[in-house]
Structures are given as structure tokens and as C-alpha cells.
C-alpha atoms as a PDB file:
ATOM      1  CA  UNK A   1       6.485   1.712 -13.247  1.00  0.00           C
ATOM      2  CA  UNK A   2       3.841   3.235 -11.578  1.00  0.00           C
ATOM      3  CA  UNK A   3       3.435   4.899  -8.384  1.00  0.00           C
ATOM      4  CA  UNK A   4       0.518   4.871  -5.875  1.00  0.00           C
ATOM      5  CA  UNK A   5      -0.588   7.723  -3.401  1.00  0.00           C
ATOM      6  CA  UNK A   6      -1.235   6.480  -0.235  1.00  0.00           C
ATOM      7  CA  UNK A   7      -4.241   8.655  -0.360  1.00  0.00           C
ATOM      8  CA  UNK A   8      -6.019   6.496  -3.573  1.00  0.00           C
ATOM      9  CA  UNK A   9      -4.550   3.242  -1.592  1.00  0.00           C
ATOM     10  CA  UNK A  10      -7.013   4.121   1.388  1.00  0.00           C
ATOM     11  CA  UNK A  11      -9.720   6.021   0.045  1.00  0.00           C
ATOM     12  CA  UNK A  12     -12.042   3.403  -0.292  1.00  0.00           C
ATOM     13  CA  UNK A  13     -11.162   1.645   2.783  1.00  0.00           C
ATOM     14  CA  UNK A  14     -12.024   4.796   4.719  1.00  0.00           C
ATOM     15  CA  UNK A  15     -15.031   5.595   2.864  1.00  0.00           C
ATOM     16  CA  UNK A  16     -16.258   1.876   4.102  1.00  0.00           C
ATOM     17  CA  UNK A  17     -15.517   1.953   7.049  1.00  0.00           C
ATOM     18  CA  UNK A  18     -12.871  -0.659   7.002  1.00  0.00           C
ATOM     19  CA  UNK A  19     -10.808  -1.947   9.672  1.00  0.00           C
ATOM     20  CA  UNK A  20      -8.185  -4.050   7.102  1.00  0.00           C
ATOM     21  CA  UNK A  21      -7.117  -4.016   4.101  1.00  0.00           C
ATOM     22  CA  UNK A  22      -5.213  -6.373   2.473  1.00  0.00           C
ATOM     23  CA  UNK A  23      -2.343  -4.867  -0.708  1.00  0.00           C
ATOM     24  CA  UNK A  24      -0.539  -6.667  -3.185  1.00  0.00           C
ATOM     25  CA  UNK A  25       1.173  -6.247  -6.526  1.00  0.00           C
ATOM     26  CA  UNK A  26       2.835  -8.330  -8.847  1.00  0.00           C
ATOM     27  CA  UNK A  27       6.022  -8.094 -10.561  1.00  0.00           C
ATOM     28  CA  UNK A  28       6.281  -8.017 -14.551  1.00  0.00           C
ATOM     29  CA  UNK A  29       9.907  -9.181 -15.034  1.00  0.00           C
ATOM     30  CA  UNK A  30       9.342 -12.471 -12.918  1.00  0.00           C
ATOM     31  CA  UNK A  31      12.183 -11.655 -10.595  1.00  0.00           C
ATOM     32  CA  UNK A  32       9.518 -11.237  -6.789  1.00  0.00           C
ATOM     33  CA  UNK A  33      12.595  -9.628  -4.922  1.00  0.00           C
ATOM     34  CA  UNK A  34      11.392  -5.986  -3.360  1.00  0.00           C
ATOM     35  CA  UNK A  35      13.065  -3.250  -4.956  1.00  0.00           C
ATOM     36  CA  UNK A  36      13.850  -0.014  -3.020  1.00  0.00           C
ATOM     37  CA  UNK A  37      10.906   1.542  -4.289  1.00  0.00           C
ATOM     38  CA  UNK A  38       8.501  -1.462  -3.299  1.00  0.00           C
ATOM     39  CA  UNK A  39      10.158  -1.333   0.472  1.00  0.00           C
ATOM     40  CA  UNK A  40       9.830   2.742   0.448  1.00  0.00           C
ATOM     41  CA  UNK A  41       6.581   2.469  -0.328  1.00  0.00           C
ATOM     42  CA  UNK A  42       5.686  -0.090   2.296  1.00  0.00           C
ATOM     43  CA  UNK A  43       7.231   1.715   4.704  1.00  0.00           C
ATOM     44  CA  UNK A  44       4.998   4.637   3.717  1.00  0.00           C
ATOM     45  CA  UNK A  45       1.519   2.701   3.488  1.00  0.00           C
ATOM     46  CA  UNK A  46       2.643   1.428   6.877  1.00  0.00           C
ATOM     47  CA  UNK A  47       2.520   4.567   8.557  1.00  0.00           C
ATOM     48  CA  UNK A  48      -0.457   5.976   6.882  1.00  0.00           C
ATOM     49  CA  UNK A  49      -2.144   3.244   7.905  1.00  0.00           C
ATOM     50  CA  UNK A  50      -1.337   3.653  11.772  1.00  0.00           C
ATOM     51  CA  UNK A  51      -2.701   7.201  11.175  1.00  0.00           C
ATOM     52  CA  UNK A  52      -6.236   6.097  10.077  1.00  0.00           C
ATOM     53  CA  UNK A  53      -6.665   3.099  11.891  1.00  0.00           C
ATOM     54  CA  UNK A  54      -6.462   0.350   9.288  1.00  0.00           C
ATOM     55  CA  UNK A  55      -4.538  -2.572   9.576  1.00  0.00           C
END
């Protein structure tokens, strides 16, 4: 498993200006259900993103 910063997830988006951003990642085993760590981290990119202005 490996686990993003929300900093590296924006970086770029902020460095261009962005006003979206669209994330996604995929799921080895097959099975697509969230796990707690997936909904954690959603939560998370979901308020950093209110913070800088990206949708």
C-alpha cells in the first residue's frame, strides 16, 4: 500500500494555477469497495482542497 500526502496530491495543481482536479486510483485485488484508508484519505483531500481553492 502506499500512502499519498495531500501536499504531493496538490502541488502541481497549485503551481498551475488550477481550479480542478480530478483523483483516482485503482485497486490491485479486483475487489473496488473503499477501504477505511481510501475513505480517510478522501475525507482528508477533501478538506485540503476547500483550503486552496480546488475543486
Amino acid at each position: 500500500m502506499t500512502v499519498v500526502h495531500p501536499r504531493e496530491v496538490f502541488r502541481q495543481a497549485i503551481s498551475d494555477g488550477a481550479h480542478s482536479i480530478i483523483l483516482l486510483h485503482n485497486h490491485p485485488t479486483g475487489d473496488p469497495s473503499p477501504s477505511q484508508e481510501d475513505r480517510n484519505l478522501t475525507r482528508r483531500l477533501v478538506e485540503v482542497s476547500k483550503i486552496v481553492g480546488i475543486d
